[in-house]
Protein backbone atom coordinates (compact mmCIF):
# COMPACT_ATOMS: atom_id res chain seq x y z
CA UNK A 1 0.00 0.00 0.00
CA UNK A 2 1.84 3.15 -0.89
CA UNK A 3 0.79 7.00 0.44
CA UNK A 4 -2.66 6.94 -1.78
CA UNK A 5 -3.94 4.11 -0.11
CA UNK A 6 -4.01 1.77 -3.04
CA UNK A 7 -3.07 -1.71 -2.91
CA UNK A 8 -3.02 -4.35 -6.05
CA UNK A 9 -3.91 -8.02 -5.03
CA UNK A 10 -2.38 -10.25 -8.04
CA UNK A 11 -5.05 -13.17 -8.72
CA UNK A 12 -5.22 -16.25 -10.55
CA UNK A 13 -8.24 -14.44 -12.60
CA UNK A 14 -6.01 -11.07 -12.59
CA UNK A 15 -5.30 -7.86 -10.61
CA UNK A 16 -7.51 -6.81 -8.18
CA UNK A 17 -7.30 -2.72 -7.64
CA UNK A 18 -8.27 -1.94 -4.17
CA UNK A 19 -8.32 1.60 -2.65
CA UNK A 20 -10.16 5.05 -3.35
CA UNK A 21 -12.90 4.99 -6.05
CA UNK A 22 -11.31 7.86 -8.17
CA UNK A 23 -7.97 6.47 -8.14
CA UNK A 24 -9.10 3.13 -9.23
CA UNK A 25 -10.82 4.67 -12.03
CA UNK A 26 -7.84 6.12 -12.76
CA UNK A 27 -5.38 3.07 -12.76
CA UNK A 28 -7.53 1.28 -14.95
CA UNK A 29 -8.24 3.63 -17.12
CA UNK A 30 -4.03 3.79 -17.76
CA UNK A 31 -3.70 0.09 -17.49
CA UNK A 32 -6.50 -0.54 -20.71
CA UNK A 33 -4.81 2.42 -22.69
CA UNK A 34 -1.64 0.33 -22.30
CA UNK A 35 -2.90 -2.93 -21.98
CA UNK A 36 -0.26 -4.17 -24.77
CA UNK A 37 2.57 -3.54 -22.39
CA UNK A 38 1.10 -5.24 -19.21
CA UNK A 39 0.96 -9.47 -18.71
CA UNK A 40 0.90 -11.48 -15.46
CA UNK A 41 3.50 -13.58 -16.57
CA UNK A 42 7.24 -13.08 -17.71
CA UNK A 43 7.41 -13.56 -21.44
CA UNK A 44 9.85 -16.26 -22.55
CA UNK A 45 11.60 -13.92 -25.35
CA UNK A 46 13.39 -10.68 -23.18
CA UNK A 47 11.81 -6.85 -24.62
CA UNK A 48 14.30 -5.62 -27.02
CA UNK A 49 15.20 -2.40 -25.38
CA UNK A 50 18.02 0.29 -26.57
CA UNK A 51 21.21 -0.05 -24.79
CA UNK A 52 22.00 3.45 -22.66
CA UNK A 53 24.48 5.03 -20.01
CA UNK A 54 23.09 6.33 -16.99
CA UNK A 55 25.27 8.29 -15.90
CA UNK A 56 25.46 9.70 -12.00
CA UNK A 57 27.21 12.07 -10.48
CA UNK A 58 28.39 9.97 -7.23
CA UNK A 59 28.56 13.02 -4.82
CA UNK A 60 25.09 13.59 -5.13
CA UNK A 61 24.36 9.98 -4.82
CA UNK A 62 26.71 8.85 -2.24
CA UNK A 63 25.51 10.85 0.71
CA UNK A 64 24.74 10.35 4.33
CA UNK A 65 21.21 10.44 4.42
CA UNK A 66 21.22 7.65 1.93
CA UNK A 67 23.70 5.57 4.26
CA UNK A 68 21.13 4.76 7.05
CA UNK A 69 18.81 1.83 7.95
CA UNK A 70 15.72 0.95 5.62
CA UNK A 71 12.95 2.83 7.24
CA UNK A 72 10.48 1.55 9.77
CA UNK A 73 7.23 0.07 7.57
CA UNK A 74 3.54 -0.61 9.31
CA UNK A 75 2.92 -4.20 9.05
CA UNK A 76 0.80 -3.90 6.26
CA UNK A 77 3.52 -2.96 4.39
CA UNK A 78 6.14 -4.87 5.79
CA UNK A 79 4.11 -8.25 4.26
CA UNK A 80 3.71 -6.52 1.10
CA UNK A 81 7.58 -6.13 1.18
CA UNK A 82 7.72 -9.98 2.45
CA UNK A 83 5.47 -11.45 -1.04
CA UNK A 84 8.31 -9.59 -3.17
């Protein structure tokens, strides 16, 4: 469940959107316009995506605040975090 209150339930009969009324209107509204690109399963053959460099600047990156403990999650999403 992330800070809009949604959560997605993956199904043996598909995905089941749970969370405010608007916002599931809105996620399936984006998920049929791009239906093409979604699947419950992992294809066999990998997508054939353009190589690129992602380039970082490390001293923006590397900083302190980024060097502490994984923050504290409720226990909602804690098993959310345990099913990936």
């Amino acid at each position: 469940m992330g800070n809009w209150g949604i959560r997605l339930k993956f199904t043996s009969s598909g995905i089941n959107i749970e969370g405010p009324v608007r916002l599931r209107k809105a996620i399936r509204e984006l998920s049929n316009k791009h239906i093409q690109c979604l699947s419950l399963t992992v294809q066999v053959e990998p997508t054939k995506v353009k190589p690129f460099n992602l380039e970082v600047d490390n001293t923006l990156w590397e900083s302190s605040k980024n060097c502490g403990p994984p923050r504290i999650q409720s226990d909602v999403k804690e098993e959310d975090i345990e099913i990936i």
